[in-house]
C-alpha atoms as a PDB file:
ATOM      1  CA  UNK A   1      -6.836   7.252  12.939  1.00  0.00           C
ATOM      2  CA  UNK A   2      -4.865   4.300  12.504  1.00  0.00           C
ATOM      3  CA  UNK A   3      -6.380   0.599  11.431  1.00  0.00           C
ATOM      4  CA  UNK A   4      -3.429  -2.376  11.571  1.00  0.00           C
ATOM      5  CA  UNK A   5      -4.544  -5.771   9.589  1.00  0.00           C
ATOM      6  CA  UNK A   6      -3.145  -8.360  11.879  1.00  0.00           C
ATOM      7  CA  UNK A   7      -2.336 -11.555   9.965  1.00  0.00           C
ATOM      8  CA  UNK A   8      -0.316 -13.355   7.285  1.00  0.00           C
ATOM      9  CA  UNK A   9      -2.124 -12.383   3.939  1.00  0.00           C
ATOM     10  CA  UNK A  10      -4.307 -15.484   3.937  1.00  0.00           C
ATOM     11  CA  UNK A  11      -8.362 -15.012   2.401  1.00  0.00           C
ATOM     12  CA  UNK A  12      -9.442 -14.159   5.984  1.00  0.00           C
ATOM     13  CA  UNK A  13      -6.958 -11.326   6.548  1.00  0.00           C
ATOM     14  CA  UNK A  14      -8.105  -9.702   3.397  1.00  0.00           C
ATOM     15  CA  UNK A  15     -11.082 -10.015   3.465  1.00  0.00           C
ATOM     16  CA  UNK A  16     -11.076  -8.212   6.679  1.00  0.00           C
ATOM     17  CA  UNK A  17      -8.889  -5.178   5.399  1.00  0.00           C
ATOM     18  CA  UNK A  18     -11.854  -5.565   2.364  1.00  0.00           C
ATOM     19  CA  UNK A  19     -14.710  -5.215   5.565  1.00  0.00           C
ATOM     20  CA  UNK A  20     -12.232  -2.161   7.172  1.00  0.00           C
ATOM     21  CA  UNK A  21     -11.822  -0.168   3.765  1.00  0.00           C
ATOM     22  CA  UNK A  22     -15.451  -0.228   3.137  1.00  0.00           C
ATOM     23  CA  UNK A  23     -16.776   0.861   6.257  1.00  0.00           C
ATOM     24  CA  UNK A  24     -14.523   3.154   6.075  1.00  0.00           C
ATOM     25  CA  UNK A  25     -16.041   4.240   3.221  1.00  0.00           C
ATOM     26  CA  UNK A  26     -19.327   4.002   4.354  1.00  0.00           C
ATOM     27  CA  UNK A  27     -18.433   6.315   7.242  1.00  0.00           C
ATOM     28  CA  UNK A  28     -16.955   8.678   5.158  1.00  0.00           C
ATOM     29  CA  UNK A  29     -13.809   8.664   8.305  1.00  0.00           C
ATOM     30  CA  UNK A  30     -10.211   8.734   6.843  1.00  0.00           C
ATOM     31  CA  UNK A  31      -7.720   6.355   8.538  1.00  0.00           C
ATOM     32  CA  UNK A  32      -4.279   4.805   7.442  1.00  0.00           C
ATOM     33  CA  UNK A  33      -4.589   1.057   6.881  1.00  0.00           C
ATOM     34  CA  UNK A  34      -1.748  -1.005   7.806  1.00  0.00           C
ATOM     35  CA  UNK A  35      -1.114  -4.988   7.103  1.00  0.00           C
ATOM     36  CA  UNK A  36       0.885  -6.121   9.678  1.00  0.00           C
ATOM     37  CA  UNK A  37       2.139  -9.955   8.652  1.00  0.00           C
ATOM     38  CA  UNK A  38       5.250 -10.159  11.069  1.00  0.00           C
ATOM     39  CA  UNK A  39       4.576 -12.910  12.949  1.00  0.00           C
ATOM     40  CA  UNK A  40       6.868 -11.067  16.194  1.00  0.00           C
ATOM     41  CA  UNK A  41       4.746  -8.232  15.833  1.00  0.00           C
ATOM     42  CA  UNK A  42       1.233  -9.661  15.585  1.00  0.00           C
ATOM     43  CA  UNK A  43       1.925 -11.369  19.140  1.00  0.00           C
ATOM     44  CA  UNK A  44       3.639  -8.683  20.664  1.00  0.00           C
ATOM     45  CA  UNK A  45      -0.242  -7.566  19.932  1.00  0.00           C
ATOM     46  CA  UNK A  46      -1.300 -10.381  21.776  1.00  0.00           C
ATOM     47  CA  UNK A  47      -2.890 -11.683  19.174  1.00  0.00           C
ATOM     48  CA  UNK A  48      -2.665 -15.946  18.925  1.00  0.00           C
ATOM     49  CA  UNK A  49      -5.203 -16.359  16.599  1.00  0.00           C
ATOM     50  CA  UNK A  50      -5.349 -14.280  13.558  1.00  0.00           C
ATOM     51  CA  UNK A  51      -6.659 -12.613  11.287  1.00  0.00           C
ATOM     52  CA  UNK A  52      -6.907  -9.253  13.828  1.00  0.00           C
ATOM     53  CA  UNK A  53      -7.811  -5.615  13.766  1.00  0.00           C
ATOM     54  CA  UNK A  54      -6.268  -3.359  15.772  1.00  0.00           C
ATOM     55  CA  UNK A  55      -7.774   0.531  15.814  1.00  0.00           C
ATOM     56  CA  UNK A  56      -5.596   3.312  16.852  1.00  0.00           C
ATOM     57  CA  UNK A  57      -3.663   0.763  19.177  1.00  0.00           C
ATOM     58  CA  UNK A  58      -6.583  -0.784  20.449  1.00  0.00           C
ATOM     59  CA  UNK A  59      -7.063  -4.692  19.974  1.00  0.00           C
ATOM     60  CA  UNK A  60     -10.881  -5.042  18.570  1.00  0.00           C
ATOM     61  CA  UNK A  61     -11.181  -8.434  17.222  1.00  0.00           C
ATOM     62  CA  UNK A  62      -8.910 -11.739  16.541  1.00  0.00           C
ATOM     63  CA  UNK A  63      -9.523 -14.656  15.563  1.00  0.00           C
ATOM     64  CA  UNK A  64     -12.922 -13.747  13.079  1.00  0.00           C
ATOM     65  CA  UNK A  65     -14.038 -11.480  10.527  1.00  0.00           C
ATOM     66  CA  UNK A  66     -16.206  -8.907  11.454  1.00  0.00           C
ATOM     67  CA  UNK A  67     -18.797  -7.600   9.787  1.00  0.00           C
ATOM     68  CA  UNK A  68     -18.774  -4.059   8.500  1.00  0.00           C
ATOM     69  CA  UNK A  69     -21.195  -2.969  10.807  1.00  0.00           C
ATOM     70  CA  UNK A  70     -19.534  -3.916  13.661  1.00  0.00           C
ATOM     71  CA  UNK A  71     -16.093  -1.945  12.229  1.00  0.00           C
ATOM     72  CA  UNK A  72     -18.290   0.722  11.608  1.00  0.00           C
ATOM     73  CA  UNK A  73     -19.375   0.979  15.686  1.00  0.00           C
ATOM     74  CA  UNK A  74     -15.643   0.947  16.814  1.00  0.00           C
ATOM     75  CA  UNK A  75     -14.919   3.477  14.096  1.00  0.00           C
ATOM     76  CA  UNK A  76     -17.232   6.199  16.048  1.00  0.00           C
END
């Protein structure tokens, strides 16, 4: 499994690789976390409106933070 952190490296972006490492945790899966901050690459994702999360090339959620419940759903 792959997670991608869509965004800059502002608070928002971290905090939701913060909300993807911990329910990760909480799931017990293993996945590779990647922060992607090039700009070309976050809207080749389609993504106007960071921060993002992108699961195993799937576009989840822009624009917010999720909660770590909700990661934990698309991590099933």
């Amino acid at each position: 499994m792959k997670i991608e952190i869509l965004g800059t490296g502002c608070p928002k972006c971290k905090k939701l690789e913060e909300n993807a490492r911990k329910a990760l945790d909480e799931t017990g899966n293993k996945a590779e976390v990647v922060k992607v901050t090039d700009i070309n690459e976050i809207i080749d994702h389609g993504v106007m409106s960071p921060p993002a999360i992108v699961i195993d090339g799937k576009l989840k959620c822009s624009g917010r933070i999720p909660e770590i419940e909700e990661i934990k759903k698309w991590l099933k």
